[in-house]
C-alpha atoms as a PDB file:
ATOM      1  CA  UNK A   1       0.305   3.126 -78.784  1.00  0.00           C
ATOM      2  CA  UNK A   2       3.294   1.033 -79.428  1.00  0.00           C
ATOM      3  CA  UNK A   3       3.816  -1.789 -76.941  1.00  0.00           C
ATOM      4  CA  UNK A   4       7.424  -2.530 -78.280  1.00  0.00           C
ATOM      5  CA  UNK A   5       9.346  -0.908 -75.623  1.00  0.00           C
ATOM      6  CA  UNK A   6       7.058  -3.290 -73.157  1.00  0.00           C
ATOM      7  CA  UNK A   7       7.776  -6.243 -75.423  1.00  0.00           C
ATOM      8  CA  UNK A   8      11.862  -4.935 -74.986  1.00  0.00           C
ATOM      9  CA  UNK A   9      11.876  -5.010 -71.179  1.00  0.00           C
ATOM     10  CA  UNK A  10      10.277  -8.172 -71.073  1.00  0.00           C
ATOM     11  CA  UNK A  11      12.556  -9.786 -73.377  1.00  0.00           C
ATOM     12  CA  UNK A  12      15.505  -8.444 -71.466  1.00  0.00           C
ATOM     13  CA  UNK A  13      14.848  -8.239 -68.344  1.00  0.00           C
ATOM     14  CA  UNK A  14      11.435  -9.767 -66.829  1.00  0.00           C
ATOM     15  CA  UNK A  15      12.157 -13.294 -68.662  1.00  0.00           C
ATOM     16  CA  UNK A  16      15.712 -13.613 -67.882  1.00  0.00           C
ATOM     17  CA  UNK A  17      14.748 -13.062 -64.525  1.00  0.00           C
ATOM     18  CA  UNK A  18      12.984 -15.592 -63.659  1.00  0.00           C
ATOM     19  CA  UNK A  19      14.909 -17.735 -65.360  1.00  0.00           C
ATOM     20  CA  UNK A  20      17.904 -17.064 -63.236  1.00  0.00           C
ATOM     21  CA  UNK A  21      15.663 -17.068 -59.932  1.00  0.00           C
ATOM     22  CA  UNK A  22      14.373 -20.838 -60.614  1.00  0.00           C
ATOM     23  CA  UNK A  23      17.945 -21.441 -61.377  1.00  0.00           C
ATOM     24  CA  UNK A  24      19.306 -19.958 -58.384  1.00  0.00           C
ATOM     25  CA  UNK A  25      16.428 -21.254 -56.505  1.00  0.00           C
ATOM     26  CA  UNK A  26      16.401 -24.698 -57.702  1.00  0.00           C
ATOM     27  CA  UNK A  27      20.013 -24.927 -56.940  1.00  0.00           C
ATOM     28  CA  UNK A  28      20.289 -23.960 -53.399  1.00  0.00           C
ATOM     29  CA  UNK A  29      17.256 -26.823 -53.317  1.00  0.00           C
ATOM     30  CA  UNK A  30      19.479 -29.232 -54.388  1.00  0.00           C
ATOM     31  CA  UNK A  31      22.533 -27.927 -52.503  1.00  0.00           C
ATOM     32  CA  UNK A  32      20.750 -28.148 -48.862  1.00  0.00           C
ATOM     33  CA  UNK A  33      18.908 -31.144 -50.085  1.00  0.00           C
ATOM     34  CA  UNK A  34      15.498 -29.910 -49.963  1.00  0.00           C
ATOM     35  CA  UNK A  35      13.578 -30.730 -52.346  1.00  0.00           C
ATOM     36  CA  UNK A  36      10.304 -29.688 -51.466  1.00  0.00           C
ATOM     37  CA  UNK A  37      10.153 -26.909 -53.612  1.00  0.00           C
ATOM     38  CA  UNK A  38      12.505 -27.710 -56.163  1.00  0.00           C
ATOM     39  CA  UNK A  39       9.332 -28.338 -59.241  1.00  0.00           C
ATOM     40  CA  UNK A  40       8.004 -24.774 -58.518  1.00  0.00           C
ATOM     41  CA  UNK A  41      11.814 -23.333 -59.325  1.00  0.00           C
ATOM     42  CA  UNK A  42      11.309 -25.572 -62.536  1.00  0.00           C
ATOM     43  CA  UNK A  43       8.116 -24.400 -63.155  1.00  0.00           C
ATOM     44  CA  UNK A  44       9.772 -20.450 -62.477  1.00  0.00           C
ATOM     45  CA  UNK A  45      11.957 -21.326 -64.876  1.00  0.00           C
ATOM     46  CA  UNK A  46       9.851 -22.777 -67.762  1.00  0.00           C
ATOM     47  CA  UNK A  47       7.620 -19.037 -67.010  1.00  0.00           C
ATOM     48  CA  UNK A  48      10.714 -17.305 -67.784  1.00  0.00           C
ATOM     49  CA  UNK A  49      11.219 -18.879 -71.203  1.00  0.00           C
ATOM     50  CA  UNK A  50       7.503 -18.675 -72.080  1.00  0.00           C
ATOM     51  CA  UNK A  51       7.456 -14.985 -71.189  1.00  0.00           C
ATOM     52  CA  UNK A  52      10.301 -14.369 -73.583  1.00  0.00           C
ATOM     53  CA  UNK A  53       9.062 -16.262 -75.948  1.00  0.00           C
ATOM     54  CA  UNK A  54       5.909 -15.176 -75.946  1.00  0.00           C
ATOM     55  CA  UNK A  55       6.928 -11.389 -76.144  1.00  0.00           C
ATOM     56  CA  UNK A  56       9.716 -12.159 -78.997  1.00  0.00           C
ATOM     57  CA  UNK A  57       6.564 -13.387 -81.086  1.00  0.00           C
ATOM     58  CA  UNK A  58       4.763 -10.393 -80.034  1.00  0.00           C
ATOM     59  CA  UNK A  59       7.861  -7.884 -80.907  1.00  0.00           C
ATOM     60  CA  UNK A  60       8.460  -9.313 -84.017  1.00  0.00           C
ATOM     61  CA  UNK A  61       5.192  -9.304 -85.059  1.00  0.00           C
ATOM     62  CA  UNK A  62       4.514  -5.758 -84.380  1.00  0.00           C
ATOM     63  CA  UNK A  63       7.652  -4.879 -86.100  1.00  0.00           C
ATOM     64  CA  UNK A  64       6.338  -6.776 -89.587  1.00  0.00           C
ATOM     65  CA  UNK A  65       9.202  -9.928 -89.014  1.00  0.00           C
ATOM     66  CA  UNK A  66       6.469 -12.539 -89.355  1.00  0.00           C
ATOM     67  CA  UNK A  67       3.659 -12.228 -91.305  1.00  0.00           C
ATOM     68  CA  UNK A  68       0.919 -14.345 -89.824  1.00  0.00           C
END
């Protein structure tokens, strides 16, 4: 089976967004001045770049654009 339309979605969509919801998140934190929460909308966001990292290693390597 191949996982590359998976791979797509997540690259598009599922990483992006949480990207954008730490940065939305972590903004309204620092625009009410609460920042109680404000690592765990870092940490959303730092999940959002490993995810499409992650599956743009995965997608390229299951397309033959790096070899090891």
């Amino acid at each position: 089976m191949d996982h590359s339309f998976i791979y797509i979605i997540h690259i598009l969509f599922a990483g992006p967004l949480l990207v954008y919801g730490g940065y939305a998140g972590k903004m309204l934190s620092e625009k009410y001045e609460d920042n109680k929460y404000i690592n765990v909308f870092l940490m959303l966001m730092f999940v959002g770049v490993v995810v499409v990292l992650y599956h743009a290693y995965k997608y390229g390597k299951i397309k033959g654009y790096i070899d090891y």
